[in-house]
Protein backbone atom coordinates (compact mmCIF):
# COMPACT_ATOMS: atom_id res chain seq x y z
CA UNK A 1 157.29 -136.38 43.01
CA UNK A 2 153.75 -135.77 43.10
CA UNK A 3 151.89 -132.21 42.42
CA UNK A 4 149.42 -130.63 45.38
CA UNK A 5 146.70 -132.43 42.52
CA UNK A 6 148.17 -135.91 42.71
CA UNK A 7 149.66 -135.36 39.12
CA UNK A 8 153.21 -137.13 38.77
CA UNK A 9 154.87 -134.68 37.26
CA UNK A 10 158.28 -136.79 36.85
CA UNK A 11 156.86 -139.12 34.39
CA UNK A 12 155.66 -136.94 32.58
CA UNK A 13 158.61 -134.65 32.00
CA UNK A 14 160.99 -137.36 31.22
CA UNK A 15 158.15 -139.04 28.81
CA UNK A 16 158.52 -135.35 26.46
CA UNK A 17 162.51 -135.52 27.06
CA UNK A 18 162.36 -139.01 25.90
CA UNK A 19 160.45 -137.86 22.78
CA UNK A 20 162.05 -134.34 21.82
CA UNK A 21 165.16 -136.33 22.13
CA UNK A 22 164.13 -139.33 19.96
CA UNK A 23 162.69 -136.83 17.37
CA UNK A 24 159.97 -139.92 16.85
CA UNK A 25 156.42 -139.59 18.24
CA UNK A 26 155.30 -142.92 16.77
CA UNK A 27 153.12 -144.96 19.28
CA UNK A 28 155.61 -147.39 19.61
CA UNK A 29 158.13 -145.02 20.66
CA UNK A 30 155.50 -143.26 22.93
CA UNK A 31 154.59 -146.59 24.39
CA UNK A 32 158.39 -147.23 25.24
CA UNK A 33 159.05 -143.70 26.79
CA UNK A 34 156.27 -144.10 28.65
CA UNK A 35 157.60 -147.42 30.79
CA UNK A 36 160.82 -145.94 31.15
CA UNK A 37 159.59 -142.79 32.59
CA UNK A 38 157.00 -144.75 34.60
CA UNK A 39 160.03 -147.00 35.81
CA UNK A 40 162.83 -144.64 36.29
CA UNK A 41 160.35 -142.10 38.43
CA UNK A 42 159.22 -145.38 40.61
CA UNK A 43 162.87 -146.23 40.94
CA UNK A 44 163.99 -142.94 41.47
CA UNK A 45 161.53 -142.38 44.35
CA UNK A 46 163.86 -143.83 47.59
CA UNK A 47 166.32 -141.47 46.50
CA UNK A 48 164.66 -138.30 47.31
CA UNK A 49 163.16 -138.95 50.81
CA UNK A 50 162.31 -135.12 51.13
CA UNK A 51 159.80 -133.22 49.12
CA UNK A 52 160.63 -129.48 48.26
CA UNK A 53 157.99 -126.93 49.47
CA UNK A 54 158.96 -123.94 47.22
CA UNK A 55 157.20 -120.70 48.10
CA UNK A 56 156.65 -116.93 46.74
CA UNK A 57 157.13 -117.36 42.96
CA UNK A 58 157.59 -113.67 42.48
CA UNK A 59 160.65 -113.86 44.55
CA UNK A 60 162.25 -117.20 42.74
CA UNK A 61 161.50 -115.45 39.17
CA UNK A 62 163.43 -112.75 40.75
CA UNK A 63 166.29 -114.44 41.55
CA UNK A 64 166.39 -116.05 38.23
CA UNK A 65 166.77 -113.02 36.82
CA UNK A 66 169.23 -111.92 39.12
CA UNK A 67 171.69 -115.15 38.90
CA UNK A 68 171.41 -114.85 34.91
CA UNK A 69 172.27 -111.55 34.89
CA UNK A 70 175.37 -112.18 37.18
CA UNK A 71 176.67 -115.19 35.55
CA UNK A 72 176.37 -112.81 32.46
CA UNK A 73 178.46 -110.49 34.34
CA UNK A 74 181.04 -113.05 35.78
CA UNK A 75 181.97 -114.33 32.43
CA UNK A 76 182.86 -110.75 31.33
CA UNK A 77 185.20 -110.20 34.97
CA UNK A 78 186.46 -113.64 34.44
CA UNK A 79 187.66 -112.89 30.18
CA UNK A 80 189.18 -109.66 31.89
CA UNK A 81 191.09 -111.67 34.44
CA UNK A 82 192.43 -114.02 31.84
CA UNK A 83 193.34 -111.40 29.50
CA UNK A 84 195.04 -109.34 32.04
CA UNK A 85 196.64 -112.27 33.66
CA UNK A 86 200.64 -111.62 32.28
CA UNK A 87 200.11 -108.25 33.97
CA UNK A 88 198.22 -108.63 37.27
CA UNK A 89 198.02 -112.17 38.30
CA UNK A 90 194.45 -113.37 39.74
CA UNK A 91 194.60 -113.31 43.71
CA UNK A 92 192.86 -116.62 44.14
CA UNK A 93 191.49 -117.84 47.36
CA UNK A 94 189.59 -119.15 49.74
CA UNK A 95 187.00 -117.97 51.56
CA UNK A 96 184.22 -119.11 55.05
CA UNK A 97 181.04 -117.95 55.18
CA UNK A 98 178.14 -118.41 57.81
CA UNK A 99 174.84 -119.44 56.40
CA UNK A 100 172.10 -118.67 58.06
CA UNK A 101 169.90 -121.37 55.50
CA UNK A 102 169.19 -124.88 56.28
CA UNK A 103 166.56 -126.10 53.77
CA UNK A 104 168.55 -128.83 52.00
CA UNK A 105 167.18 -127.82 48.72
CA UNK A 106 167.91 -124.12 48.97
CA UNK A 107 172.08 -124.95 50.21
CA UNK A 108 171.50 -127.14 46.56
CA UNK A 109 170.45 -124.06 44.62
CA UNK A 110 172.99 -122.00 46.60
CA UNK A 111 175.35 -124.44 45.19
CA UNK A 112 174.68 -124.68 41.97
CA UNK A 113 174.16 -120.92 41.76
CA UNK A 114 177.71 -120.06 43.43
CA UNK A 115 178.97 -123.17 40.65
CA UNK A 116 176.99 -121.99 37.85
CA UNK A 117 179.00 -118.49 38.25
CA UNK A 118 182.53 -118.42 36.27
CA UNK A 119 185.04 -117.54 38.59
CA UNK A 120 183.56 -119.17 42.20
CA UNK A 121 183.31 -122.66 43.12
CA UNK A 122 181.64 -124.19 46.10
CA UNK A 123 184.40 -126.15 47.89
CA UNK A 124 182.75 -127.26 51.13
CA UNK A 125 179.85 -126.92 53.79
CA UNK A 126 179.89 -127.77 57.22
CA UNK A 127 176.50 -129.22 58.25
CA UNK A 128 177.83 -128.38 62.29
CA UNK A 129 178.42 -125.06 61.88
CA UNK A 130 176.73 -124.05 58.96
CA UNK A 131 179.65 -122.54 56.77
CA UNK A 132 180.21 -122.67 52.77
CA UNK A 133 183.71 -122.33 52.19
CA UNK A 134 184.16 -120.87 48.39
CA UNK A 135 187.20 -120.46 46.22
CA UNK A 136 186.92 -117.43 44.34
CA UNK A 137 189.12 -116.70 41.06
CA UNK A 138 190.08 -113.28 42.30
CA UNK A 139 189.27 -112.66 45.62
CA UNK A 140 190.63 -109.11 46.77
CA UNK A 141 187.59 -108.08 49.38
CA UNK A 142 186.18 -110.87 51.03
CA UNK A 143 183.34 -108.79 52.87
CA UNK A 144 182.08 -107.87 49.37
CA UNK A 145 181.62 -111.18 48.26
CA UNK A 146 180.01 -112.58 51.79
CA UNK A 147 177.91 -109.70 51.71
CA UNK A 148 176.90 -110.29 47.82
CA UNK A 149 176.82 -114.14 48.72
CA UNK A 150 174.33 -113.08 51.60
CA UNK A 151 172.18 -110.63 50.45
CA UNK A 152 171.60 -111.79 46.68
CA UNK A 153 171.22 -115.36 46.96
CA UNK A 154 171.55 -116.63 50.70
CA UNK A 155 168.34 -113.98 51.30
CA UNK A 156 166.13 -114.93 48.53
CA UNK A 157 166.68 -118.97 48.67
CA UNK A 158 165.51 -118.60 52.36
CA UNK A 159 162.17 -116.50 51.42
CA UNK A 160 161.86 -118.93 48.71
CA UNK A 161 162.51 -122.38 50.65
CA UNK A 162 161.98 -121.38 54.56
């Protein structure tokens, strides 16, 4: 919660949400945004007992890039699917893939990268063995999508958060 400076950076985020969203920077209004961000960052504290350590910048703008770009492209495949649906049913399935990351908070952007993509859904991970099981809208090669699961995501996060 805090920044390398000692600056809570919490408070102060939800303090401007609390005002754009109000629309009303009056001092009363700044007064009361400013207790609840002070008390929901206080209470909020227990609930995140480890501290990210994201590193390499130029690698997480990057992959930014890269994930925008592909959900751009997923919602395109996933419109052609649909419309092509009557004639070629999607083959949806499952599908197991070792992980070679650990760093809770990369498997969470792994997650909500593989989620934030039309068409792919995160179904499961298996803390023993390390495996994210996916379901994929149309799965016909499942080495292509380990392999782009692996190389352009899996790869990055761990540069990133290992």
């Amino acid at each position: 919660m805090k920044h390398r400076a000692g600056v809570p950076r919490l408070p102060f985020f939800l303090l401007l949400a609390w005002l754009l969203l109000s629309g009303d920077a009056s001092l009363g209004n700044l007064l009361l945004g400013l207790a609840f961000a002070v008390f929901i960052a206080v209470a909020a504290r227990p609930l995140r007992p480890l501290s990210a350590r994201p590193r390499r910048l130029r690698a997480a703008v990057l992959l930014c890039c890269r994930v925008l770009v592909d959900i751009a492209r997923s919602n395109l495949a996933v419109a052609g699917i649909i419309l092509r649906a009557a004639r070629r049913p999607p083959n949806g399935g499952f599908l197991t893939i070792p992980l070679e990351l650990r760093d809770p908070h990369g498997l969470a952007m792994l997650a909500v990268i593989v989620t934030g993509a039309p068409g792919t859904v995160w179904a499961k991970h298996d803390a023993q063995s390390n495996e994210l099981t996916l379901h994929v809208l149309d799965l016909d090669d499942r080495t292509d999508w380990a392999r782009i699961v692996k190389q352009r995501y899996e790869r990055p996060l761990m540069e990133i958060f290992e």
